[in-house]
PDB file of N, CA and C in Angstrom:
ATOM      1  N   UNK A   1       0.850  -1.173   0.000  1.00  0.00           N
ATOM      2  CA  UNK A   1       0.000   0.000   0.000  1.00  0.00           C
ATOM      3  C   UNK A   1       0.895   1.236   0.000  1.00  0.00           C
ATOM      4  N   UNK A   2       0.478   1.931  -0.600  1.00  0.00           N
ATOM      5  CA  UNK A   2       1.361   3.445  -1.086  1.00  0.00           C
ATOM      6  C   UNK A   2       1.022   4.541   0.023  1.00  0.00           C
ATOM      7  N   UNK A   3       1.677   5.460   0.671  1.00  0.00           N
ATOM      8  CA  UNK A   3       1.835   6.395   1.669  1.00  0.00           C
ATOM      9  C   UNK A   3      -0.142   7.197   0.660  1.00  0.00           C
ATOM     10  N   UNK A   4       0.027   7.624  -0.043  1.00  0.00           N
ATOM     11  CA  UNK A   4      -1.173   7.896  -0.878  1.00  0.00           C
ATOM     12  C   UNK A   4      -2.556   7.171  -0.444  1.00  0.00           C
ATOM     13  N   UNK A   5      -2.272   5.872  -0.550  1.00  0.00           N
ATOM     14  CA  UNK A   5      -3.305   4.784  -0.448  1.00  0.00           C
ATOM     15  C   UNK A   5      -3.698   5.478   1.151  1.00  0.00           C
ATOM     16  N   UNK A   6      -2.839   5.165   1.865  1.00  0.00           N
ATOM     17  CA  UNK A   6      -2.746   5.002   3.216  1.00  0.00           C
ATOM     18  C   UNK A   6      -3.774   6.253   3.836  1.00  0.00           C
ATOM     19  N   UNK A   7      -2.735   7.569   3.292  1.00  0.00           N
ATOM     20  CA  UNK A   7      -3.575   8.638   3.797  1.00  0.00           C
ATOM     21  C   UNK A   7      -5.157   8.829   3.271  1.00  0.00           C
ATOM     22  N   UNK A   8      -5.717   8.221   2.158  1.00  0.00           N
ATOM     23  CA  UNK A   8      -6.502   8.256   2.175  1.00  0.00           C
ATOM     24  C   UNK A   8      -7.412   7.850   2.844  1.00  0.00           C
ATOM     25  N   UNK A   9      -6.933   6.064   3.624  1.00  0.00           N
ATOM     26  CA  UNK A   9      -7.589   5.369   4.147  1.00  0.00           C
ATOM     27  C   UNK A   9      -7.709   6.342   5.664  1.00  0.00           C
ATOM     28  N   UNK A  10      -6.849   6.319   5.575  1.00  0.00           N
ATOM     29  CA  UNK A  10      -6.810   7.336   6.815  1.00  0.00           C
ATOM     30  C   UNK A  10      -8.042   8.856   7.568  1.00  0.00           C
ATOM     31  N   UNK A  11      -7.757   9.170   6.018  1.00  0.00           N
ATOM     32  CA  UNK A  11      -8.650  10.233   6.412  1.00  0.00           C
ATOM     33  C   UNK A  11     -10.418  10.306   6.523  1.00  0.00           C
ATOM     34  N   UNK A  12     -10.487   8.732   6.349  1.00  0.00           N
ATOM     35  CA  UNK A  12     -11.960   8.464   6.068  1.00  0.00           C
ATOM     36  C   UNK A  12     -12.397   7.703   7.502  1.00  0.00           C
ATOM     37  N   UNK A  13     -11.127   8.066   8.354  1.00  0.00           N
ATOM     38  CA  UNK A  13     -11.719   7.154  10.051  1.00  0.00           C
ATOM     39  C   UNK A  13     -12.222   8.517  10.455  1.00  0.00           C
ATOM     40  N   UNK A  14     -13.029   8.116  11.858  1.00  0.00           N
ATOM     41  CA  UNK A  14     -13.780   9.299  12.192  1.00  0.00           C
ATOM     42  C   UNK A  14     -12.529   9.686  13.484  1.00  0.00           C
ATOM     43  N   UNK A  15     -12.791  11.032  14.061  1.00  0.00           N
ATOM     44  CA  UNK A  15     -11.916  11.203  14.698  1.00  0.00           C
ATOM     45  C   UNK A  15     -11.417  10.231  16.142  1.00  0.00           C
ATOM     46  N   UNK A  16     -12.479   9.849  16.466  1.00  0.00           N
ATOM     47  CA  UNK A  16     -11.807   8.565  17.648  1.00  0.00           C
ATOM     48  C   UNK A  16     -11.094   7.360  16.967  1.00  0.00           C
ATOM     49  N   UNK A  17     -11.534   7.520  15.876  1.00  0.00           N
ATOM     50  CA  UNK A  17     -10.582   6.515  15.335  1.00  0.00           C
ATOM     51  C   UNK A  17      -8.879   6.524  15.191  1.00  0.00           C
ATOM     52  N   UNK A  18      -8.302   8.033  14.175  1.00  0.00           N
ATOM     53  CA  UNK A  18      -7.651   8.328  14.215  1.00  0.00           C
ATOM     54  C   UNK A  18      -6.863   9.181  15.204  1.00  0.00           C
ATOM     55  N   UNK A  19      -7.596   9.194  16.571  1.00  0.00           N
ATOM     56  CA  UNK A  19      -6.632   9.414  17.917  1.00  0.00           C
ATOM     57  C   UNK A  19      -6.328   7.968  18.099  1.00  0.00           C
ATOM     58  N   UNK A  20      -7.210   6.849  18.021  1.00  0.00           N
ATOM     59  CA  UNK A  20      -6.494   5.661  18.412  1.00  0.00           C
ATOM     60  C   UNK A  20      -5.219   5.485  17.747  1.00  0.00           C
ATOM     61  N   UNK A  21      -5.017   5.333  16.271  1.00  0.00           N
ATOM     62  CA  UNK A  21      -4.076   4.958  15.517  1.00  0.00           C
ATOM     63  C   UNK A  21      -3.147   5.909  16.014  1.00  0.00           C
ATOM     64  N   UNK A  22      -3.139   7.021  16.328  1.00  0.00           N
ATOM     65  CA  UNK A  22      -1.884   8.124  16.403  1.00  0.00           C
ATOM     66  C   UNK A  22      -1.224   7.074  17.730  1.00  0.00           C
ATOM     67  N   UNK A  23      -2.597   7.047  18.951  1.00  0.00           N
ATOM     68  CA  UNK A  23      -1.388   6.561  19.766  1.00  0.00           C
ATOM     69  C   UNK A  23      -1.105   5.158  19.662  1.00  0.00           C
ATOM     70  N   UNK A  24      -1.426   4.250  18.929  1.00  0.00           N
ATOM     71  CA  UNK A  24      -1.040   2.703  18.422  1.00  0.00           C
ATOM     72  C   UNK A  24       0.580   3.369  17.514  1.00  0.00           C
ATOM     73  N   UNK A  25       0.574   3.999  16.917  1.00  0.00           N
ATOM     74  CA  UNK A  25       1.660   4.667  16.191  1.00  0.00           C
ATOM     75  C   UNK A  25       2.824   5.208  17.399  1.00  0.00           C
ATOM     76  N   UNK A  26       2.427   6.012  18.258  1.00  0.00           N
ATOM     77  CA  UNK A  26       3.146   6.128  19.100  1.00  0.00           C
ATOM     78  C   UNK A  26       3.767   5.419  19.751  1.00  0.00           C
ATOM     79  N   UNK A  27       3.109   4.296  20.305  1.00  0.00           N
ATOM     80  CA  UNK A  27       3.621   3.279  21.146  1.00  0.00           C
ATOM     81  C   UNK A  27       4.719   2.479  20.560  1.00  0.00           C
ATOM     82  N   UNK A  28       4.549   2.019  19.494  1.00  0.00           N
ATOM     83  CA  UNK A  28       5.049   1.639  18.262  1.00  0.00           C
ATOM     84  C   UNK A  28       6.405   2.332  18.996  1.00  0.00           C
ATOM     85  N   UNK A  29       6.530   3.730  18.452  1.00  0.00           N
ATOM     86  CA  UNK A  29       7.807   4.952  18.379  1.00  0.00           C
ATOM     87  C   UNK A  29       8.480   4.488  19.731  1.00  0.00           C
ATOM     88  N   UNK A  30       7.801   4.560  20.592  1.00  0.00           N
ATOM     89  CA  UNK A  30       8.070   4.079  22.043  1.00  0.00           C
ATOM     90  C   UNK A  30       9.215   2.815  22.571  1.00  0.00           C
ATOM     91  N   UNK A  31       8.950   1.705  21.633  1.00  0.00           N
ATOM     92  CA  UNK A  31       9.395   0.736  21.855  1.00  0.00           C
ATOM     93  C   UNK A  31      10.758   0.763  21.248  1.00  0.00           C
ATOM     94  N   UNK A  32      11.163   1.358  20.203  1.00  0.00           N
ATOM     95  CA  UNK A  32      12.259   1.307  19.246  1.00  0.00           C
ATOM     96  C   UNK A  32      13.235   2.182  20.414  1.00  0.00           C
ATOM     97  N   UNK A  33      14.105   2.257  20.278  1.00  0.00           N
ATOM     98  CA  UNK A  33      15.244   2.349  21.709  1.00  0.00           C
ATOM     99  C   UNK A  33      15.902   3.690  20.499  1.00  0.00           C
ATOM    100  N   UNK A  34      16.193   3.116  19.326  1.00  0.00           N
ATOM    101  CA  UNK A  34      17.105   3.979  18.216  1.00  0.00           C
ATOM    102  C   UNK A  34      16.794   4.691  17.805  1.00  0.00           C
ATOM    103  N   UNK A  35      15.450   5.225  18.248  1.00  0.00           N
ATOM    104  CA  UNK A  35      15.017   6.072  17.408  1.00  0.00           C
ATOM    105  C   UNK A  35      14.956   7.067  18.575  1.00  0.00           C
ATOM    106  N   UNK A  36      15.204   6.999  19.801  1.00  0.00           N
ATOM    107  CA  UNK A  36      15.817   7.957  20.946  1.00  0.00           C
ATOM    108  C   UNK A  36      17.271   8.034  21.590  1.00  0.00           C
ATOM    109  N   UNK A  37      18.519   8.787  20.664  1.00  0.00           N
ATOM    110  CA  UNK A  37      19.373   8.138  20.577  1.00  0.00           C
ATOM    111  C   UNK A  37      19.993   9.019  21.616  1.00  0.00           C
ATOM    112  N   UNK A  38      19.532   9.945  22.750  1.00  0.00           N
ATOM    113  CA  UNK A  38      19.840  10.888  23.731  1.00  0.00           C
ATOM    114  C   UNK A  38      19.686   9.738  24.672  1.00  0.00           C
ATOM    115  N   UNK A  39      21.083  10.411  25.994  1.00  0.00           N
ATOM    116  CA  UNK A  39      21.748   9.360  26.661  1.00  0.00           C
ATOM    117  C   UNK A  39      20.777  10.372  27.875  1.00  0.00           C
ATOM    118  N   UNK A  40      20.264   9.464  29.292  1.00  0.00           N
ATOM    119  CA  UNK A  40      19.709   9.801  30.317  1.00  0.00           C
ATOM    120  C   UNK A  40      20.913  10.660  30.986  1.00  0.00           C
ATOM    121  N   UNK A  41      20.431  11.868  31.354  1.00  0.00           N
ATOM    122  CA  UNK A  41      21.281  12.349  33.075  1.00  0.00           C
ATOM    123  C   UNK A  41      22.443  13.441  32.202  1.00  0.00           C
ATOM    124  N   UNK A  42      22.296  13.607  30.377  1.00  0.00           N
ATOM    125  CA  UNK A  42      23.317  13.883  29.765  1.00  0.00           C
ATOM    126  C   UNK A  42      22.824  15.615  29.352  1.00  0.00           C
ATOM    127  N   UNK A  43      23.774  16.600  29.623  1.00  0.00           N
ATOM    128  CA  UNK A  43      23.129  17.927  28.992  1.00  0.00           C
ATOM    129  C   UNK A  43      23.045  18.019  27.730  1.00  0.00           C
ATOM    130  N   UNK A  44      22.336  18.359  26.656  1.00  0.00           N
ATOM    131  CA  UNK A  44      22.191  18.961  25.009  1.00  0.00           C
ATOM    132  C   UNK A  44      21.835  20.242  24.737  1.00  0.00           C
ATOM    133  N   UNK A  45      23.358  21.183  24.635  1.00  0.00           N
ATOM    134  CA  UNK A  45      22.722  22.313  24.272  1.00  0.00           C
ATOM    135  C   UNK A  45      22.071  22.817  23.210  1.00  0.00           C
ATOM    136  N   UNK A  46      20.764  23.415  22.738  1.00  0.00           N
ATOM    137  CA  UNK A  46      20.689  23.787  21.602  1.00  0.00           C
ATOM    138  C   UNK A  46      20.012  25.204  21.565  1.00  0.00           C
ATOM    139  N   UNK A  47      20.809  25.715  20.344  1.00  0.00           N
ATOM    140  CA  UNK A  47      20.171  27.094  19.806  1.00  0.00           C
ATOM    141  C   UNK A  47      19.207  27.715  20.448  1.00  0.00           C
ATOM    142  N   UNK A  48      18.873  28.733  21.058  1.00  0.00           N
ATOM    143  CA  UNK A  48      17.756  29.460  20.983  1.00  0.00           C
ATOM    144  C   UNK A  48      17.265  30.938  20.586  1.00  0.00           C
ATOM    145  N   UNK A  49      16.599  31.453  20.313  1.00  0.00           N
ATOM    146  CA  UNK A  49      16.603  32.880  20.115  1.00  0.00           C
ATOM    147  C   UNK A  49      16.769  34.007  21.100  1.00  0.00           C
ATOM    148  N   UNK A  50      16.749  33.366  22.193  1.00  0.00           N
ATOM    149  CA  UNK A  50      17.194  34.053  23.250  1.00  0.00           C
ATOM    150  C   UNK A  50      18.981  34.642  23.518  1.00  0.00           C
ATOM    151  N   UNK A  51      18.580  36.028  23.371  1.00  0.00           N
ATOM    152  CA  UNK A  51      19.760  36.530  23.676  1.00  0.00           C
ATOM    153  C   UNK A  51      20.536  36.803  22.510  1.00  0.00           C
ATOM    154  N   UNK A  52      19.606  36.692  21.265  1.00  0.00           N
ATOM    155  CA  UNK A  52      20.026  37.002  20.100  1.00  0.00           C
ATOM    156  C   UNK A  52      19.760  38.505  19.503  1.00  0.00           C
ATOM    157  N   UNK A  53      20.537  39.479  20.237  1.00  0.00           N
ATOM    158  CA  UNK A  53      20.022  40.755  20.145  1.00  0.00           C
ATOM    159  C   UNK A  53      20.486  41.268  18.627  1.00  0.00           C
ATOM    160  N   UNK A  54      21.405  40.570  17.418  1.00  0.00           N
ATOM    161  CA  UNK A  54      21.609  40.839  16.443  1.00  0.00           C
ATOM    162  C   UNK A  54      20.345  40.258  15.527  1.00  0.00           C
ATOM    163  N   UNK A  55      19.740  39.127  16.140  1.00  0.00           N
ATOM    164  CA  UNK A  55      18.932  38.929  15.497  1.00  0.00           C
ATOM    165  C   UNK A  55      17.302  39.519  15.248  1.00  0.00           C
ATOM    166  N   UNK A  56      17.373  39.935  16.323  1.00  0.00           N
ATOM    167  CA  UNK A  56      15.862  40.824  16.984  1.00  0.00           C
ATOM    168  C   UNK A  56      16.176  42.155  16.670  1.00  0.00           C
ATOM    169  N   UNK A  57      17.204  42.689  15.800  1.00  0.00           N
ATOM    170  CA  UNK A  57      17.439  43.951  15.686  1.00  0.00           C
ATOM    171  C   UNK A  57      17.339  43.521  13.794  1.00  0.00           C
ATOM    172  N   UNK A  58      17.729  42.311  13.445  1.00  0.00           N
ATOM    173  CA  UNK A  58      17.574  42.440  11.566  1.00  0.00           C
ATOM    174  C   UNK A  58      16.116  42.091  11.516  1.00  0.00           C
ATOM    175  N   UNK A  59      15.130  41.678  12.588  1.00  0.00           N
ATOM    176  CA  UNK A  59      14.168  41.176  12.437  1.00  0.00           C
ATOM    177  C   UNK A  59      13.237  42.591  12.600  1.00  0.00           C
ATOM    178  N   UNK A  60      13.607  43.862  13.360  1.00  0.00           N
ATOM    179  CA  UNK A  60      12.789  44.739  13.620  1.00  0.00           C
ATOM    180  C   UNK A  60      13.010  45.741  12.228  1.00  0.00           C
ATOM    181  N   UNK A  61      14.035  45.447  11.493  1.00  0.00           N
ATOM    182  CA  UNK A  61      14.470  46.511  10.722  1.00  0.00           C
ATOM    183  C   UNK A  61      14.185  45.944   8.981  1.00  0.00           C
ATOM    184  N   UNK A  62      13.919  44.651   9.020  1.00  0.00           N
ATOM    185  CA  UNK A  62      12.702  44.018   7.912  1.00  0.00           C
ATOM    186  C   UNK A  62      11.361  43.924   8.030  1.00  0.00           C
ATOM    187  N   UNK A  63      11.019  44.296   9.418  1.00  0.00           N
ATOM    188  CA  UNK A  63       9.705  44.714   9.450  1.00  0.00           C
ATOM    189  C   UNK A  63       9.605  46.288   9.146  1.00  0.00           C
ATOM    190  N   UNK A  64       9.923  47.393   9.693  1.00  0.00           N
ATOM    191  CA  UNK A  64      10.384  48.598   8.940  1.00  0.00           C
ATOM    192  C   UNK A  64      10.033  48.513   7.750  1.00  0.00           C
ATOM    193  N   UNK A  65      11.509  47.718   7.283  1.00  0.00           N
ATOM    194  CA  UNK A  65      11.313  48.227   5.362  1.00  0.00           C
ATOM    195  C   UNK A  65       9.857  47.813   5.199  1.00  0.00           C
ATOM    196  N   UNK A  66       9.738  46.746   5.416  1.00  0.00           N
ATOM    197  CA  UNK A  66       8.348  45.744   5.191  1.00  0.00           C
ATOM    198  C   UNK A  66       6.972  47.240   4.916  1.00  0.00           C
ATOM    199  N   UNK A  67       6.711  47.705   6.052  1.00  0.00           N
ATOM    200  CA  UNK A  67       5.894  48.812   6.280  1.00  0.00           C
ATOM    201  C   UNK A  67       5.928  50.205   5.799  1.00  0.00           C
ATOM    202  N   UNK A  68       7.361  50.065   5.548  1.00  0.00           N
ATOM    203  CA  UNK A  68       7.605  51.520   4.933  1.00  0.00           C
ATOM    204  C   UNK A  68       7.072  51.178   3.110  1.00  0.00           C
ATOM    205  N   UNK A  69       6.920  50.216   2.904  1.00  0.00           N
ATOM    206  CA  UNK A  69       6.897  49.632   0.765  1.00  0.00           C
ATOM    207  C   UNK A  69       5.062  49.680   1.211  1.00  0.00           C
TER     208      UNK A  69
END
């Protein structure tokens, strides 16, 4: 069956249906170990927009032009 097929079948359950499958799908996700490949007790820093005052300053000054056209 083709991702196509699928979503179609899909979209023709009523909505209690397709909360079931999401979390039958989930659980699924749950069980696979590799597909959570972050180690317990371990820090990961990532990116945020915080504290990005170069960025909140090109972002106020393309809204500008934006308003000024």
């Amino acid at each position: 069956m083709t991702m196509t097929e699928l979503l179609s079948s899909i979209r023709q359950l009523s909505s209690a249906e397709k909360l079931r499958l999401i979390r039958i799908l989930a659980e699924e996700l749950d069980t696979q170990e590799d597909m959570l490949p972050f180690q317990p007790d371990k820090v990961y820093y990532l990116p945020t927009p915080y504290h990005s005052f170069g960025a909140g300053r090109a972002l106020m000054n393309a809204m500008e032009q934006a308003s000024k056209s």
